[in-house]
N, C-alpha and C. Protein backbone atom coordinates (compact mmCIF):
# COMPACT_ATOMS: atom_id res chain seq x y z
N UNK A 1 -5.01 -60.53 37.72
CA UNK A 1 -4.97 -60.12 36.32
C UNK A 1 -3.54 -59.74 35.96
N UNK A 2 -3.20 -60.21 34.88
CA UNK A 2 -1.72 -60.45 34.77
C UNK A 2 -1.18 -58.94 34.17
N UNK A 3 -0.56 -57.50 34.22
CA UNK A 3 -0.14 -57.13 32.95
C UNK A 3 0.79 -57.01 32.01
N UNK A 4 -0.04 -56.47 30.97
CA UNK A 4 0.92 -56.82 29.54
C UNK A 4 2.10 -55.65 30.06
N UNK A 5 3.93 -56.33 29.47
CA UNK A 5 4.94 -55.49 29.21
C UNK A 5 4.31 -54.46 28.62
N UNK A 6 5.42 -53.46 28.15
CA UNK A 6 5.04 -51.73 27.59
C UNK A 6 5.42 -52.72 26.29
N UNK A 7 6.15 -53.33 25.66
CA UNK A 7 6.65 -53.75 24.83
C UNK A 7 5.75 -54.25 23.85
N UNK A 8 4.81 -55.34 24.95
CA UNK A 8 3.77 -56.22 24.28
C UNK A 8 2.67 -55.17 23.76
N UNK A 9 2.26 -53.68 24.37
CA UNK A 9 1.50 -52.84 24.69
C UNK A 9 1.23 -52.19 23.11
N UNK A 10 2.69 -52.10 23.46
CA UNK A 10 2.91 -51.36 21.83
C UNK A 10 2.41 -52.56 20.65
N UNK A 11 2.91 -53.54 20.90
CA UNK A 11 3.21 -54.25 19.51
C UNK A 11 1.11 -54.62 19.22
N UNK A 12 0.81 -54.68 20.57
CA UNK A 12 -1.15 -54.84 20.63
C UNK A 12 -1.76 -53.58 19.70
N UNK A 13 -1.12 -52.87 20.25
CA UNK A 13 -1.70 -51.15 19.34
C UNK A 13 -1.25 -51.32 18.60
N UNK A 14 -0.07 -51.49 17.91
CA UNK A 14 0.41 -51.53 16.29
C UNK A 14 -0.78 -52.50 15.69
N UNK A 15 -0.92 -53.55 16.58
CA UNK A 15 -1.71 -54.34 15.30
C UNK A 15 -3.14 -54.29 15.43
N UNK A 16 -3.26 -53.20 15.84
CA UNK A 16 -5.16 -52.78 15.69
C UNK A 16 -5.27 -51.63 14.54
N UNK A 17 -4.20 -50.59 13.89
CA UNK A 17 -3.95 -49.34 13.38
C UNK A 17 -3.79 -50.05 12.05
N UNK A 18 -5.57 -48.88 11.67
CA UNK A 18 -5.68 -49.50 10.33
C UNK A 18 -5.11 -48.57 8.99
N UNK A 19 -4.19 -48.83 8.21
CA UNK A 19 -4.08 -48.34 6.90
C UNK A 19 -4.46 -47.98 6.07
N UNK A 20 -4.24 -46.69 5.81
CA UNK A 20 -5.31 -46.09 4.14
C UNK A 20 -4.51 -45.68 3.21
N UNK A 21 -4.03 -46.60 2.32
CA UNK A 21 -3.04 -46.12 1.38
C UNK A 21 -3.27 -46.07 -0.07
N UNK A 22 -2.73 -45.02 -0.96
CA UNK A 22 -3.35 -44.98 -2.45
C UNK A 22 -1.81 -44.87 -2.95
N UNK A 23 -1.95 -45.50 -3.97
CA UNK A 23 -0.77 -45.51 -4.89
C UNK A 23 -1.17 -45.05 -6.26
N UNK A 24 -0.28 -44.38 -6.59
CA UNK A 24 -0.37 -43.30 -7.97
C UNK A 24 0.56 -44.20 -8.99
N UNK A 25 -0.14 -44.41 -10.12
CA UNK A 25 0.90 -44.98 -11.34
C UNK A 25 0.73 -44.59 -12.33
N UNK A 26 1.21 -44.74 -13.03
CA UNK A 26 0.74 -44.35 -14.66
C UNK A 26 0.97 -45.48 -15.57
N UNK A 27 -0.41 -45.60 -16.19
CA UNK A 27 -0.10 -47.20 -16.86
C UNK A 27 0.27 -48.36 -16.59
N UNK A 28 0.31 -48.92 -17.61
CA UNK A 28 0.95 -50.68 -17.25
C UNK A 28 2.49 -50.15 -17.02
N UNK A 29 2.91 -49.04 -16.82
CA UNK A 29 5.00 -49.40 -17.41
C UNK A 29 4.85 -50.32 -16.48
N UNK A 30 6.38 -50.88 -16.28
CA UNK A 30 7.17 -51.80 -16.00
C UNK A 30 7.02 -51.20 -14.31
N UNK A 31 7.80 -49.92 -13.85
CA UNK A 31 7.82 -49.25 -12.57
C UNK A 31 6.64 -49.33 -12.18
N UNK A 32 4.93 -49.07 -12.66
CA UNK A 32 3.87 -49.61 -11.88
C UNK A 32 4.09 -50.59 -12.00
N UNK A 33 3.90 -51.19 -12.30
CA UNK A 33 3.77 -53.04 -12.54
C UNK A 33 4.09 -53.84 -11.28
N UNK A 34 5.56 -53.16 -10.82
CA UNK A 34 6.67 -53.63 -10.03
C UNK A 34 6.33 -53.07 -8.53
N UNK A 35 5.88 -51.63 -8.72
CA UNK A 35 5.05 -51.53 -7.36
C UNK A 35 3.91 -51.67 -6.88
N UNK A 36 3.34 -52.25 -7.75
CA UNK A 36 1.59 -52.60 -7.15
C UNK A 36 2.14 -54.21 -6.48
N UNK A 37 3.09 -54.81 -7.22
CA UNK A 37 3.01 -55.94 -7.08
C UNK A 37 4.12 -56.26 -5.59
N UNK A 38 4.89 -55.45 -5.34
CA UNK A 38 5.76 -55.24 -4.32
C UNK A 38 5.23 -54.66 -3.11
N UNK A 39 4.19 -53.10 -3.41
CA UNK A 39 3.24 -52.67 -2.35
C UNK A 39 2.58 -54.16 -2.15
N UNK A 40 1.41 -54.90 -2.88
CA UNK A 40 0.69 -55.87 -2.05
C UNK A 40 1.59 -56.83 -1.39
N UNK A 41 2.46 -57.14 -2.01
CA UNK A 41 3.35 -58.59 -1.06
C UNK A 41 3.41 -57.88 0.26
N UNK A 42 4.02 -56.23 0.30
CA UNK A 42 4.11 -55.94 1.67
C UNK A 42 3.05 -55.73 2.90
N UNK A 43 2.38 -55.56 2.41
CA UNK A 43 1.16 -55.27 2.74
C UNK A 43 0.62 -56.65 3.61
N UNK A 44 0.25 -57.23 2.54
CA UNK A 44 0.07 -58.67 2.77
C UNK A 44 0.48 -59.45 3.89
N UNK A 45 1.83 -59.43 3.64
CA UNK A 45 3.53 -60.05 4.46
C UNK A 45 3.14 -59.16 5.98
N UNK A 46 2.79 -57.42 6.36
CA UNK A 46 3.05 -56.77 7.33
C UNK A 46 1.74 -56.16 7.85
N UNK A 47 0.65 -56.08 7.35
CA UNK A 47 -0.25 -55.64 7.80
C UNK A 47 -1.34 -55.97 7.53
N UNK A 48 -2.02 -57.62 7.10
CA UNK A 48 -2.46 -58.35 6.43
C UNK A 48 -4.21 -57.63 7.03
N UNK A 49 -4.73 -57.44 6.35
CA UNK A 49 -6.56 -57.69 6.95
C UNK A 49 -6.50 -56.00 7.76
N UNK A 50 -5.10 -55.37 7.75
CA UNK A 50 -5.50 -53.78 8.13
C UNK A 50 -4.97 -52.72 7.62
N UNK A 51 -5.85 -52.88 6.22
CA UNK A 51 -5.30 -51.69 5.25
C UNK A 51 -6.30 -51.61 4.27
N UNK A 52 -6.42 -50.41 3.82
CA UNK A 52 -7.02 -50.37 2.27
C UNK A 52 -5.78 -49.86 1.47
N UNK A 53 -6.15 -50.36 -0.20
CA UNK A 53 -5.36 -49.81 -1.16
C UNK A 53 -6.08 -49.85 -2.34
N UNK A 54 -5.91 -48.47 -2.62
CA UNK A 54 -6.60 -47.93 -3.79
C UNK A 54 -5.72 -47.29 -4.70
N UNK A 55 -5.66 -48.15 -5.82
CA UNK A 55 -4.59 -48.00 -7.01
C UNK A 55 -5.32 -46.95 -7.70
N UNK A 56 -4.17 -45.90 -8.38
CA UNK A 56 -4.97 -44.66 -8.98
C UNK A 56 -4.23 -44.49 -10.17
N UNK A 57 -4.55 -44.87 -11.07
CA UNK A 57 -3.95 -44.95 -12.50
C UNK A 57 -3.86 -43.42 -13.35
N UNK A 58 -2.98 -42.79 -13.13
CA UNK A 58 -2.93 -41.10 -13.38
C UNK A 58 -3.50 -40.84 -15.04
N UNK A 59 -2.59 -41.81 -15.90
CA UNK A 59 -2.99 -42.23 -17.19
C UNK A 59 -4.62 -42.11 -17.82
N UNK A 60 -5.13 -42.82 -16.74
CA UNK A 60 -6.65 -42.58 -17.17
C UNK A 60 -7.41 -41.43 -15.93
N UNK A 61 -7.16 -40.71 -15.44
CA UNK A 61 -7.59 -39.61 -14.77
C UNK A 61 -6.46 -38.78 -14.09
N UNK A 62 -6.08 -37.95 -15.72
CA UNK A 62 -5.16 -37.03 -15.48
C UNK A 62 -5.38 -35.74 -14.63
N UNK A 63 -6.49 -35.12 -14.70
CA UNK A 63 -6.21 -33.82 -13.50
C UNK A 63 -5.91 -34.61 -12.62
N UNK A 64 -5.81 -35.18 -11.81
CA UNK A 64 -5.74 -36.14 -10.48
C UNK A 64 -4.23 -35.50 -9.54
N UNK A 65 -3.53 -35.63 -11.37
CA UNK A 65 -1.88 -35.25 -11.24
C UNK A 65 -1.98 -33.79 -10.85
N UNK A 66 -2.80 -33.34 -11.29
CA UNK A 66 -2.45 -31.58 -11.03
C UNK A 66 -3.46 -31.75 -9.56
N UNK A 67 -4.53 -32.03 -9.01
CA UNK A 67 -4.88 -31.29 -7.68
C UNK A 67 -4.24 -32.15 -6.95
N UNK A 68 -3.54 -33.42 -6.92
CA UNK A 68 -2.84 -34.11 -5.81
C UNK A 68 -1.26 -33.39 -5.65
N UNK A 69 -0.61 -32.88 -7.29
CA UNK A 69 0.11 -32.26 -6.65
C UNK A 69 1.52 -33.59 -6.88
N UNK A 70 1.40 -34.16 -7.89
CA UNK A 70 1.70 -35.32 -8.45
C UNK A 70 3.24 -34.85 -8.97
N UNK A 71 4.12 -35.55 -9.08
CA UNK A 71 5.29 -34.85 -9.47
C UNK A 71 6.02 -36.30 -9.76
N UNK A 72 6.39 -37.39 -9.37
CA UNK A 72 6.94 -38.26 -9.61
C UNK A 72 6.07 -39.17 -9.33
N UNK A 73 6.16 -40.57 -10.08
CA UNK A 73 4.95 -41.59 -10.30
C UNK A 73 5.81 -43.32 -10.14
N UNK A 74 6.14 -44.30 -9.62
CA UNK A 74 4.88 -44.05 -8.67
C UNK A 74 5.17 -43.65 -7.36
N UNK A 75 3.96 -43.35 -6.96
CA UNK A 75 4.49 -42.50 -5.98
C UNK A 75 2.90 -43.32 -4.85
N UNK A 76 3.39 -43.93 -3.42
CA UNK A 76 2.38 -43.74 -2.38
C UNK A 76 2.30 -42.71 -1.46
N UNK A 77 1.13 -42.43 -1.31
CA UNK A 77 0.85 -41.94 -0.28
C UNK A 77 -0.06 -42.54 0.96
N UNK A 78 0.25 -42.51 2.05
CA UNK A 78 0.18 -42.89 3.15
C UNK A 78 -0.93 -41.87 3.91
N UNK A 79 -2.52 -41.92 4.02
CA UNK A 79 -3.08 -40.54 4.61
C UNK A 79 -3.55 -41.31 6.09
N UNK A 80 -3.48 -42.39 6.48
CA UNK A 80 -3.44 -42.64 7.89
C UNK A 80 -2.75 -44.30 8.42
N UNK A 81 -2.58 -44.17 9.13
CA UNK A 81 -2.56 -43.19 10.28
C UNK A 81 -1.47 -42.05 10.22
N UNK A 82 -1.91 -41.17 10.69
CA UNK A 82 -1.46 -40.10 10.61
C UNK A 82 0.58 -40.25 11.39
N UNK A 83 1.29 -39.20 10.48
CA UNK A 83 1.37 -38.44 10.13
C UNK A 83 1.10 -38.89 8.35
N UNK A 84 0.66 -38.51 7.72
CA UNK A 84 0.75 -38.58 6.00
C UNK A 84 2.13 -38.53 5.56
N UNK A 85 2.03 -39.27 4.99
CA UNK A 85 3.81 -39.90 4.25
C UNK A 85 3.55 -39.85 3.14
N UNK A 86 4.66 -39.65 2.12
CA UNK A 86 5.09 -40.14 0.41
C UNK A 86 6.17 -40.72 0.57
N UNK A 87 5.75 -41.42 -0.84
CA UNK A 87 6.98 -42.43 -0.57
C UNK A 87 7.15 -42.89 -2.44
N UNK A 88 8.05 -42.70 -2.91
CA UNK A 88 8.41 -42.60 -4.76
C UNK A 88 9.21 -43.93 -4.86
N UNK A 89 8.60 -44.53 -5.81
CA UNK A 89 9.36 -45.36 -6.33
C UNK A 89 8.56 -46.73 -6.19
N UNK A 90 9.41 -47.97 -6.97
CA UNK A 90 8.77 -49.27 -7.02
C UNK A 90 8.26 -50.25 -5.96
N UNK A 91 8.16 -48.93 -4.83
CA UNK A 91 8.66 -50.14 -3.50
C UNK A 91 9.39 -51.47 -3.26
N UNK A 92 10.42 -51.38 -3.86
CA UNK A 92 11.41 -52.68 -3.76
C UNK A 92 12.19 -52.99 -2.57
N UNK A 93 12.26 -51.63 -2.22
CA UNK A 93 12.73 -51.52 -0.60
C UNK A 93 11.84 -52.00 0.28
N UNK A 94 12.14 -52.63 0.41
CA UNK A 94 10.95 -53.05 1.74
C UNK A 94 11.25 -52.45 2.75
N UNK A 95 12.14 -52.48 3.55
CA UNK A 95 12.67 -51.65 4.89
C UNK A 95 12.06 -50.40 4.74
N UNK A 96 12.38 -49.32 4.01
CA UNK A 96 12.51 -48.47 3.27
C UNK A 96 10.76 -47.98 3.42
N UNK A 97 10.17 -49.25 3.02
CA UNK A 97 8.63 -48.65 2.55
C UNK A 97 7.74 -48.97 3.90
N UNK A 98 8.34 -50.20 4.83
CA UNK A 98 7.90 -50.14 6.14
C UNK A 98 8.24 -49.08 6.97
N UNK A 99 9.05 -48.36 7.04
CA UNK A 99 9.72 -47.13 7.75
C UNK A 99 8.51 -46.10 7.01
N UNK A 100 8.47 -45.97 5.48
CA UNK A 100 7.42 -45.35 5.49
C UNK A 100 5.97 -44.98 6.37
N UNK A 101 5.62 -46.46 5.88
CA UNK A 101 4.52 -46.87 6.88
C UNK A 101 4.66 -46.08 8.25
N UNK A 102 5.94 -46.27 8.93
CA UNK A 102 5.77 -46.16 10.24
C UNK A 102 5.76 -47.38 10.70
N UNK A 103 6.18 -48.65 10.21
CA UNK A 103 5.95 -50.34 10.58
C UNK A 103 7.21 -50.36 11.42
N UNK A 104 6.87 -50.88 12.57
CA UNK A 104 8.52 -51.24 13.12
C UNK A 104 8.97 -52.89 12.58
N UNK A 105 10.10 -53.27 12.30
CA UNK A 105 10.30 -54.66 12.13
C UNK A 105 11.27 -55.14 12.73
């Protein structure tokens, strides 16, 4: 029985670790628009078939902003795998929003 490098070990466990991510927007603006559509490409592109994403439109369920604790929009949050991350802005960064993640590339 052959075994796997530590290398290969890791990269096997990375791709079983499933994603639970919600993104906060407000409205159609332009800045959601740009990160729903930038979050899925990445998503898609890096962790295809192991993630949920649940878009949360602040606009139409405003307390949301006050018990989440909402302060800049858009804004993801990352609640597993753990540690819980935020992360502001259009996700245009890709590097940027995989480091979020915790994605190595």
């Amino acid at each position: 029985m052959a075994s796997e490098e530590p290398e290969e070990l890791e990269k096997n466990n990375e791709e079983q670790i499933e994603f639970v991510l919600r993104l906060y927007v407000i409205g159609a603006s332009s800045n959601s628009v740009r990160a729903i559509t930038n979050l899925k490409q990445i998503c898609e592109t890096h962790i295809k078939g192991r993630y949920t994403l649940d878009i949360i439109d602040v606009y139409q369920q405003k307390d949301i902003a006050e018990t989440k604790q909402l302060i800049a929009l858009p804004l993801l949050i990352k609640t597993l795998p753990l540690p819980e991350r935020r992360l502001i802005g259009d996700m245009s960064d890709t590097n940027r929003v995989l480091r979020g993640l915790g994605i190595n590339v």
